[in-house]
PDB file of N, CA and C in Angstrom:
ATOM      1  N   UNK A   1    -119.555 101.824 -30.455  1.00  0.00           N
ATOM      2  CA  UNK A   1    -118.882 101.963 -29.172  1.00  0.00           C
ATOM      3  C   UNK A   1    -118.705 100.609 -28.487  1.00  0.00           C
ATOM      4  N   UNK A   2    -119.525  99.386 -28.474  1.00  0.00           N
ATOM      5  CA  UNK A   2    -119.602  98.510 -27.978  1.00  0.00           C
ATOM      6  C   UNK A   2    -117.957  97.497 -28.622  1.00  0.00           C
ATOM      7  N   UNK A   3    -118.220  97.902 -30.047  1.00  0.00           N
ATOM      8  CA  UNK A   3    -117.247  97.145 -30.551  1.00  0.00           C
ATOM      9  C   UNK A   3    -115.627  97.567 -29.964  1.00  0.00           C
ATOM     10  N   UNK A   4    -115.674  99.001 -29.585  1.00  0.00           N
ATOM     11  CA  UNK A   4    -114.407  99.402 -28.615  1.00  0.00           C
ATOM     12  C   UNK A   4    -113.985  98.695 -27.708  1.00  0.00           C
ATOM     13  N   UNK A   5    -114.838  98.365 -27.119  1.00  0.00           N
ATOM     14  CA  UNK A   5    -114.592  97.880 -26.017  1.00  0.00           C
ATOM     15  C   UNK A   5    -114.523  95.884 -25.828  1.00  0.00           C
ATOM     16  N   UNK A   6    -114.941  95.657 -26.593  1.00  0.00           N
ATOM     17  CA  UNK A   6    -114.400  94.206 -27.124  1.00  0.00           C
ATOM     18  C   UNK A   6    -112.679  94.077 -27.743  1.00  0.00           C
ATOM     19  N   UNK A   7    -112.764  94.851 -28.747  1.00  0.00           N
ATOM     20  CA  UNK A   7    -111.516  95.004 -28.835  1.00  0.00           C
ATOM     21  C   UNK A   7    -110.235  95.580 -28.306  1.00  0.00           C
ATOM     22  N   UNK A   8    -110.901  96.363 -27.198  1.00  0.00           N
ATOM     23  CA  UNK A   8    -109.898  96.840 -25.866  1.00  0.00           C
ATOM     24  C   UNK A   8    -109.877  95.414 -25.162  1.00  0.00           C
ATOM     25  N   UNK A   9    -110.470  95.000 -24.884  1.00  0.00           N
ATOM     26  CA  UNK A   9    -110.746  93.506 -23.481  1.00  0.00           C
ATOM     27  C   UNK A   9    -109.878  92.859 -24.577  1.00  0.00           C
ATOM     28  N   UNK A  10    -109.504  92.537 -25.993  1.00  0.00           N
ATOM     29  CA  UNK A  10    -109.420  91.239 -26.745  1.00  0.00           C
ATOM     30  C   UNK A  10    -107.442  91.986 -27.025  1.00  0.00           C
ATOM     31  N   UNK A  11    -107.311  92.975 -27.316  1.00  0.00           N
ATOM     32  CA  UNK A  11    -106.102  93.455 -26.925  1.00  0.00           C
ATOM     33  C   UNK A  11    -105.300  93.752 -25.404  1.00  0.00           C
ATOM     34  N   UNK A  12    -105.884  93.619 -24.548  1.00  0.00           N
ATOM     35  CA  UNK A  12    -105.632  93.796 -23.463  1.00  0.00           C
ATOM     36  C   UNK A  12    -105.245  92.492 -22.830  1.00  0.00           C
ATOM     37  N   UNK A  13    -106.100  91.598 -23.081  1.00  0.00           N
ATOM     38  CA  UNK A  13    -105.904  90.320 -22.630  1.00  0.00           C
ATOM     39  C   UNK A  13    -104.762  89.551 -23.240  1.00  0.00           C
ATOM     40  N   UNK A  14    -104.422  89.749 -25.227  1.00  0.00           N
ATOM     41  CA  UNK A  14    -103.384  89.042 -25.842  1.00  0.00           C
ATOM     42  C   UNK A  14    -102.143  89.564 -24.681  1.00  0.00           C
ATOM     43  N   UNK A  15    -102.326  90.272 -24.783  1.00  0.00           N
ATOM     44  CA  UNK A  15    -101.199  91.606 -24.082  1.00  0.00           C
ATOM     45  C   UNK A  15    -100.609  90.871 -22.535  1.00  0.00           C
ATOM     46  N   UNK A  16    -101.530  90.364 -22.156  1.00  0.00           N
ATOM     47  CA  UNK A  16    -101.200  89.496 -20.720  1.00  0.00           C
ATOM     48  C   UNK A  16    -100.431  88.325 -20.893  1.00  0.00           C
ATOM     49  N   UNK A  17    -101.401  87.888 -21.944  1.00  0.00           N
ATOM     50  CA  UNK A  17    -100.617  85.978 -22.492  1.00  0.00           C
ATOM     51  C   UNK A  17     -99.210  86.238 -23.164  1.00  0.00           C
ATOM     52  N   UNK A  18     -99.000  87.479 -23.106  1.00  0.00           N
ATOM     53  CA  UNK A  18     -97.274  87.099 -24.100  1.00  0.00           C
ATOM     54  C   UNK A  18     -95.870  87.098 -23.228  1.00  0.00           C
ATOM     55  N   UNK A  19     -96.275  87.479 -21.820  1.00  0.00           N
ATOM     56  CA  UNK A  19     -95.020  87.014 -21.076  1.00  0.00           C
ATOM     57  C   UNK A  19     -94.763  85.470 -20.852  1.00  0.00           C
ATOM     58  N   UNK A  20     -95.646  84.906 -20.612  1.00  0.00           N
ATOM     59  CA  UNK A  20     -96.077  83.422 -20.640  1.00  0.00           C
ATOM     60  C   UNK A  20     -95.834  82.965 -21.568  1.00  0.00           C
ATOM     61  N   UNK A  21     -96.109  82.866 -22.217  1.00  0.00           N
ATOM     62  CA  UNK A  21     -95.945  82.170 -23.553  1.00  0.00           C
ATOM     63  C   UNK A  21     -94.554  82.417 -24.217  1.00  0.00           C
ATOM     64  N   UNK A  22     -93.906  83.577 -24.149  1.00  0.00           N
ATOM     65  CA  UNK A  22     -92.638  83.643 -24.310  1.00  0.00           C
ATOM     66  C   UNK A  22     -91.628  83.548 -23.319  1.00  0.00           C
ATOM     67  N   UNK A  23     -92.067  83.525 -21.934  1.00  0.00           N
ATOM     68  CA  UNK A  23     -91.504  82.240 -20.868  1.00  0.00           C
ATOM     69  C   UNK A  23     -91.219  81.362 -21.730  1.00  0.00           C
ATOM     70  N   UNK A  24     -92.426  80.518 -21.500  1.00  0.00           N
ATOM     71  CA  UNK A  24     -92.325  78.637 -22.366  1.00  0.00           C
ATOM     72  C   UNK A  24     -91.601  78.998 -23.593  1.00  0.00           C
ATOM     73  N   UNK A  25     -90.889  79.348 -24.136  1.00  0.00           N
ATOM     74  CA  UNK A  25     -90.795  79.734 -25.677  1.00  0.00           C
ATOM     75  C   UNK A  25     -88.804  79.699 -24.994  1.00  0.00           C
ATOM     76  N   UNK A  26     -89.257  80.898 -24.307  1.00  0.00           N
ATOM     77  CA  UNK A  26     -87.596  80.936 -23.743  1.00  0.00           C
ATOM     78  C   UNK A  26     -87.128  79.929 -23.152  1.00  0.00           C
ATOM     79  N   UNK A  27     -87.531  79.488 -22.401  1.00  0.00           N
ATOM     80  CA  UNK A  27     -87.035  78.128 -21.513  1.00  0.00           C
ATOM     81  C   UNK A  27     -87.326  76.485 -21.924  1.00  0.00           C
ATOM     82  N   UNK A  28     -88.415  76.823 -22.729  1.00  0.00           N
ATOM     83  CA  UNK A  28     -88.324  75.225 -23.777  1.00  0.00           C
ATOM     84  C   UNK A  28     -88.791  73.903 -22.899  1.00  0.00           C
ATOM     85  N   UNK A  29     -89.848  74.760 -21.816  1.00  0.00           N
ATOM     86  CA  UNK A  29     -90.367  73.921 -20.914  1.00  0.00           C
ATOM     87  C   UNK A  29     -91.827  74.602 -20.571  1.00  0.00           C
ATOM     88  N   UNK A  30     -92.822  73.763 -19.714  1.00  0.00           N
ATOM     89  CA  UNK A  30     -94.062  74.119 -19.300  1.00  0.00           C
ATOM     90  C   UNK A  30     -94.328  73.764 -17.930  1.00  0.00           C
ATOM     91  N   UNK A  31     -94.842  74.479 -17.336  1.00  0.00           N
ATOM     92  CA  UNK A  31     -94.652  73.541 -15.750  1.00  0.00           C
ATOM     93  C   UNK A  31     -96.617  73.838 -16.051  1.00  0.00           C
ATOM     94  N   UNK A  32     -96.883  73.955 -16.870  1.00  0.00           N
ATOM     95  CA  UNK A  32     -98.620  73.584 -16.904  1.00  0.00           C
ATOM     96  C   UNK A  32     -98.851  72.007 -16.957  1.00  0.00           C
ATOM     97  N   UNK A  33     -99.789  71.483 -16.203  1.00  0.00           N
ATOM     98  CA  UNK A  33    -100.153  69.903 -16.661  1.00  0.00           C
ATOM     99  C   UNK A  33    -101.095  69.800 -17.649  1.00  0.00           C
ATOM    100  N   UNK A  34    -100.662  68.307 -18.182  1.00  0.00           N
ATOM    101  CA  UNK A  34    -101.456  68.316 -19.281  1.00  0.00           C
ATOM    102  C   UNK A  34    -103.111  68.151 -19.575  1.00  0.00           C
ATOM    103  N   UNK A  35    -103.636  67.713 -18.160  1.00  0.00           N
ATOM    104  CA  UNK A  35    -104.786  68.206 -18.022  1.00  0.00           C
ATOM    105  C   UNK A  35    -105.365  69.010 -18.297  1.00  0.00           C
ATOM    106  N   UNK A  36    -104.442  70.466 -17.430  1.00  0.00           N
ATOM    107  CA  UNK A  36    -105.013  71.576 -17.753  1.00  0.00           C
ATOM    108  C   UNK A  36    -104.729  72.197 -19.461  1.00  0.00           C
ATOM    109  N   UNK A  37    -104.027  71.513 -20.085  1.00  0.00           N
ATOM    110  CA  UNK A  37    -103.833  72.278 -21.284  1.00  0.00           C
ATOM    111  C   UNK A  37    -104.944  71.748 -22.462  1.00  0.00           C
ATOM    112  N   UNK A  38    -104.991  70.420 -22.126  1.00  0.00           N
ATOM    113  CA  UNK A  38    -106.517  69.997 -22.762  1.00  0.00           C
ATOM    114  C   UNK A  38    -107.544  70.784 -22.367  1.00  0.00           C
ATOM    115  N   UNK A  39    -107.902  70.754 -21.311  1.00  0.00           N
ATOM    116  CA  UNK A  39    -109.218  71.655 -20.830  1.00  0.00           C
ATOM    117  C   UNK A  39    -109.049  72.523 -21.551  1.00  0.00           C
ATOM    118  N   UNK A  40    -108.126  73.690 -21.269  1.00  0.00           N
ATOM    119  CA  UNK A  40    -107.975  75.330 -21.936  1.00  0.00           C
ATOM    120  C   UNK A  40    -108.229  75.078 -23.601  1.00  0.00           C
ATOM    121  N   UNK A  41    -107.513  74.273 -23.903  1.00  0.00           N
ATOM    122  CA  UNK A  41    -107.490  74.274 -25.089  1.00  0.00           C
ATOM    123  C   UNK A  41    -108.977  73.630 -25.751  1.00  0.00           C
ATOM    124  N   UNK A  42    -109.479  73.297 -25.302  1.00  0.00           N
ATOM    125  CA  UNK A  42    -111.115  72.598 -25.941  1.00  0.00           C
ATOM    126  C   UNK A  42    -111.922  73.747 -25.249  1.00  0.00           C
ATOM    127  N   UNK A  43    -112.084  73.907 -23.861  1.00  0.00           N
ATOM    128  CA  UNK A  43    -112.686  75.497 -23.820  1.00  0.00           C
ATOM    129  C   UNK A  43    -112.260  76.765 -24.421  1.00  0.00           C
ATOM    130  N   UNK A  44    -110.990  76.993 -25.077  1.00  0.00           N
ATOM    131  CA  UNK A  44    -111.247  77.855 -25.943  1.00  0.00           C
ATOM    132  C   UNK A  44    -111.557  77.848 -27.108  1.00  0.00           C
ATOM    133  N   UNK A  45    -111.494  76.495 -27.582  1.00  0.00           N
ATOM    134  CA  UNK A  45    -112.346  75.644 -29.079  1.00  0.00           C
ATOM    135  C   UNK A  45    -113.405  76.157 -28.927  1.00  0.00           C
ATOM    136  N   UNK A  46    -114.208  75.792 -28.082  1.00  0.00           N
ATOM    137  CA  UNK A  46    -115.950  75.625 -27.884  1.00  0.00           C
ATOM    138  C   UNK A  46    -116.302  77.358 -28.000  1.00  0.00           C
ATOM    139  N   UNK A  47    -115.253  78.177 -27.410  1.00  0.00           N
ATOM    140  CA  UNK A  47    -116.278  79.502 -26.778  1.00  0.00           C
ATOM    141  C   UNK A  47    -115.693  79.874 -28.791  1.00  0.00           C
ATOM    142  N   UNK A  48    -114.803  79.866 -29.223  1.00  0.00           N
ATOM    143  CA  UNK A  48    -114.487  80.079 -30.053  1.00  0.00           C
ATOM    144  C   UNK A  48    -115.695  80.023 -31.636  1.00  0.00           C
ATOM    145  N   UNK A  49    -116.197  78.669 -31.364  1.00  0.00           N
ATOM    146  CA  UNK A  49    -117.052  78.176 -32.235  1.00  0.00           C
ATOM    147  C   UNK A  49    -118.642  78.955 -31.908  1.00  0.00           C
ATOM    148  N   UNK A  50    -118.583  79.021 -30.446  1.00  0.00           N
ATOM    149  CA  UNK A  50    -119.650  79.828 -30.570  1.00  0.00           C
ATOM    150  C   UNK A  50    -119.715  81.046 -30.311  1.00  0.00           C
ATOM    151  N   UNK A  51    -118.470  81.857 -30.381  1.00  0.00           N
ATOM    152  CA  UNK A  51    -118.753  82.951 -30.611  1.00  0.00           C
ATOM    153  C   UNK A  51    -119.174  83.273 -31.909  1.00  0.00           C
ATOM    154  N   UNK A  52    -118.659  82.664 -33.010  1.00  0.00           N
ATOM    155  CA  UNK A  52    -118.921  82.395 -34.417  1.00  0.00           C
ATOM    156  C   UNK A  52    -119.962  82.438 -35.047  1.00  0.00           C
ATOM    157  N   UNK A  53    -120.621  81.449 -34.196  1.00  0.00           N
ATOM    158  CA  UNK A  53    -122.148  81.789 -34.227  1.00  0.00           C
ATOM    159  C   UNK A  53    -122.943  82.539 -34.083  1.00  0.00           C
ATOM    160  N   UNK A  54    -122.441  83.338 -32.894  1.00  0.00           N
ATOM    161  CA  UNK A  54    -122.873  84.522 -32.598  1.00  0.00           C
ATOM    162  C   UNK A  54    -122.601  86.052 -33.326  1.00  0.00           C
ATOM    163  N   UNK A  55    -121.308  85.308 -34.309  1.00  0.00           N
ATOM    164  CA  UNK A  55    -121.056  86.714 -35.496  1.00  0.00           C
ATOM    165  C   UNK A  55    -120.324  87.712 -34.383  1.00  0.00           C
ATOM    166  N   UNK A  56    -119.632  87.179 -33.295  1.00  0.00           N
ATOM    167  CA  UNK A  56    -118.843  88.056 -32.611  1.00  0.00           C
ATOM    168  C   UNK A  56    -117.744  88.031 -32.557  1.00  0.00           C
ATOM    169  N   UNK A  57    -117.193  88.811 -33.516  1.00  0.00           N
ATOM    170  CA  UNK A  57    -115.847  88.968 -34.293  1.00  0.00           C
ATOM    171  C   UNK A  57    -114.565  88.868 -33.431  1.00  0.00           C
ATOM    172  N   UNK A  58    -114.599  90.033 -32.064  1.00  0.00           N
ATOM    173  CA  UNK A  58    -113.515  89.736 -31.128  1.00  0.00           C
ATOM    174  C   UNK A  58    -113.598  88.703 -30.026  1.00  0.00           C
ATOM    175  N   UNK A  59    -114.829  88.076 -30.152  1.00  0.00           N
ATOM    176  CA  UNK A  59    -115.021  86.820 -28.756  1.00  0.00           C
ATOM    177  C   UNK A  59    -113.825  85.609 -29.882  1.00  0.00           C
ATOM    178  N   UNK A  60    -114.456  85.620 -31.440  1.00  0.00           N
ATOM    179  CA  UNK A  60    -114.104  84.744 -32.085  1.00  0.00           C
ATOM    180  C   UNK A  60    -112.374  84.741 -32.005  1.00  0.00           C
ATOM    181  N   UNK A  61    -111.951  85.702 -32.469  1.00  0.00           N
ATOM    182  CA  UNK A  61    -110.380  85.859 -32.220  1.00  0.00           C
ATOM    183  C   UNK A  61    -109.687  85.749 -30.891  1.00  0.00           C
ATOM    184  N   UNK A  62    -110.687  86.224 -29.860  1.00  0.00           N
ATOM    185  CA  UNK A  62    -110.155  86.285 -28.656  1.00  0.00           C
ATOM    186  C   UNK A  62    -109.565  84.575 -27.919  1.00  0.00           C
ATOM    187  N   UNK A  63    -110.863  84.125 -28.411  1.00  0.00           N
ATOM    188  CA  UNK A  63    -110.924  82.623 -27.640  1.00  0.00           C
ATOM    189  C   UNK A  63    -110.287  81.440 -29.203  1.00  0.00           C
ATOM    190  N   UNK A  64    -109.707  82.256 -30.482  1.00  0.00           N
ATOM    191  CA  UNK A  64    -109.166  81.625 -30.866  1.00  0.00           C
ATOM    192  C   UNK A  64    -107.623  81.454 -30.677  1.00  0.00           C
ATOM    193  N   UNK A  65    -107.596  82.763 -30.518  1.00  0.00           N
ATOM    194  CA  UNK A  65    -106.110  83.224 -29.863  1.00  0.00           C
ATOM    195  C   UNK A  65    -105.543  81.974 -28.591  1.00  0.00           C
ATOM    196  N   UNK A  66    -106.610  82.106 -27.986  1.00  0.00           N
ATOM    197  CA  UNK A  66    -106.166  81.873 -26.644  1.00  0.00           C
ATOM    198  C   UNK A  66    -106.268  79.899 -26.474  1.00  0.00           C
ATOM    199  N   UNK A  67    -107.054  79.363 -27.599  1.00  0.00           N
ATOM    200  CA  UNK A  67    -106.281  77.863 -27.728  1.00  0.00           C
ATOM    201  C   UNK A  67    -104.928  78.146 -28.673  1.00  0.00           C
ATOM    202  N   UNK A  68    -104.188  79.157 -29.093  1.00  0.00           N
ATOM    203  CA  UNK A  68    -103.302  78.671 -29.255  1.00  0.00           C
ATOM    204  C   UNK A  68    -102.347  79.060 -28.030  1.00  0.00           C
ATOM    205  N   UNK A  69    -102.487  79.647 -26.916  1.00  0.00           N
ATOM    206  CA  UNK A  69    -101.670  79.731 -25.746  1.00  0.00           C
ATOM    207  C   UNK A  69    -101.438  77.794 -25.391  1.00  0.00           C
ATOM    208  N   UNK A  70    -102.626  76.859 -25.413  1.00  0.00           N
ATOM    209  CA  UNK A  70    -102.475  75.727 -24.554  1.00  0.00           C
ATOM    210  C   UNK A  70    -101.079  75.073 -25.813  1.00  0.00           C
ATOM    211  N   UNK A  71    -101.685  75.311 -27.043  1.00  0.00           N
ATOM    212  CA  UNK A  71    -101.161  74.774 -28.046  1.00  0.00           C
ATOM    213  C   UNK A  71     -99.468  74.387 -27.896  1.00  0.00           C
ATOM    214  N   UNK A  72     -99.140  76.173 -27.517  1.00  0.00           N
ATOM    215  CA  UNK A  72     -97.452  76.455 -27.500  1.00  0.00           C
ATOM    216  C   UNK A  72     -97.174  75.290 -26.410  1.00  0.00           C
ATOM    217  N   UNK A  73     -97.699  75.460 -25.071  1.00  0.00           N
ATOM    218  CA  UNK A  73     -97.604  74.794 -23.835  1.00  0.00           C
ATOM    219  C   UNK A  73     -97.587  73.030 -24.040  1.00  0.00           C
ATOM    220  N   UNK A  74     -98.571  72.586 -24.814  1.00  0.00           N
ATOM    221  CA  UNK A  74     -98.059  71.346 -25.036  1.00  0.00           C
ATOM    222  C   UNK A  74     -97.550  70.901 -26.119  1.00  0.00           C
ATOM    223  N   UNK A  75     -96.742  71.853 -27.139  1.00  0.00           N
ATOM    224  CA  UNK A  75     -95.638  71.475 -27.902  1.00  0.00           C
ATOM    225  C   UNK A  75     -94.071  71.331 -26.839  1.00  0.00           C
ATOM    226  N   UNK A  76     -94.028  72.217 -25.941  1.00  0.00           N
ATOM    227  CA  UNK A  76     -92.890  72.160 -25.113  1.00  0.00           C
ATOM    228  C   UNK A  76     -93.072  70.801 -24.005  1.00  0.00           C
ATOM    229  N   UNK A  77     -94.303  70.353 -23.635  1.00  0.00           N
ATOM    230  CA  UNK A  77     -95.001  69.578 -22.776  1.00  0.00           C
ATOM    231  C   UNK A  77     -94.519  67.898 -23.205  1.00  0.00           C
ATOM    232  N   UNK A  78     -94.801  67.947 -24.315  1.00  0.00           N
ATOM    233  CA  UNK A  78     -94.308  66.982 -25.289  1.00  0.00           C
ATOM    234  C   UNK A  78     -93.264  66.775 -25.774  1.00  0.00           C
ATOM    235  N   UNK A  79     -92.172  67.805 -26.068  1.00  0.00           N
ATOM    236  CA  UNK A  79     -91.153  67.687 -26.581  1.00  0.00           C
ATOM    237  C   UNK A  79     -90.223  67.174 -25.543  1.00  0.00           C
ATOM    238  N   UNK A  80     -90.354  67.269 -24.199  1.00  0.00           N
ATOM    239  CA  UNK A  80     -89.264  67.121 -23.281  1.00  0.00           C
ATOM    240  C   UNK A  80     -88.756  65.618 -23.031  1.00  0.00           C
TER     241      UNK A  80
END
């Protein structure tokens, strides 16, 4: 039961990041700074790695998923 509910929170949440991300995708721009896309993107490295550790399958996907949200953001960040 526990695992339900990880994977409800870890689907629920992709589910949020895809208007965003297909914003930036559509418009071929980011109005995120690049500050913040480093940060996001190394804090979701870190929780990523240790969820890993922890053998927690949807923290691991969740917070791997979610460095690739900064990822998209500073390919458009960069490209301009």
């Amino acid at each position: 039961m526990d695992e339900f509910f990880g994977l409800a929170g870890l689907a629920l949440i992709v589910i949020a990041w895809i208007p965003g991300v297909m914003e930036t995708i559509r418009t071929r721009k980011t109005t995120m700074k690049r500050e913040f896309i480093a940060i996001y993107f190394l804090g979701s490295l870190s929780l990523t790695i240790y969820g890993w550790q922890l053998n927690a399958i949807p923290f691991v996907i969740l917070n791997a998923l979610a460095a690739l949200v900064p990822l998209v953001h500073a390919y458009y960040y960069f490209k301009k």
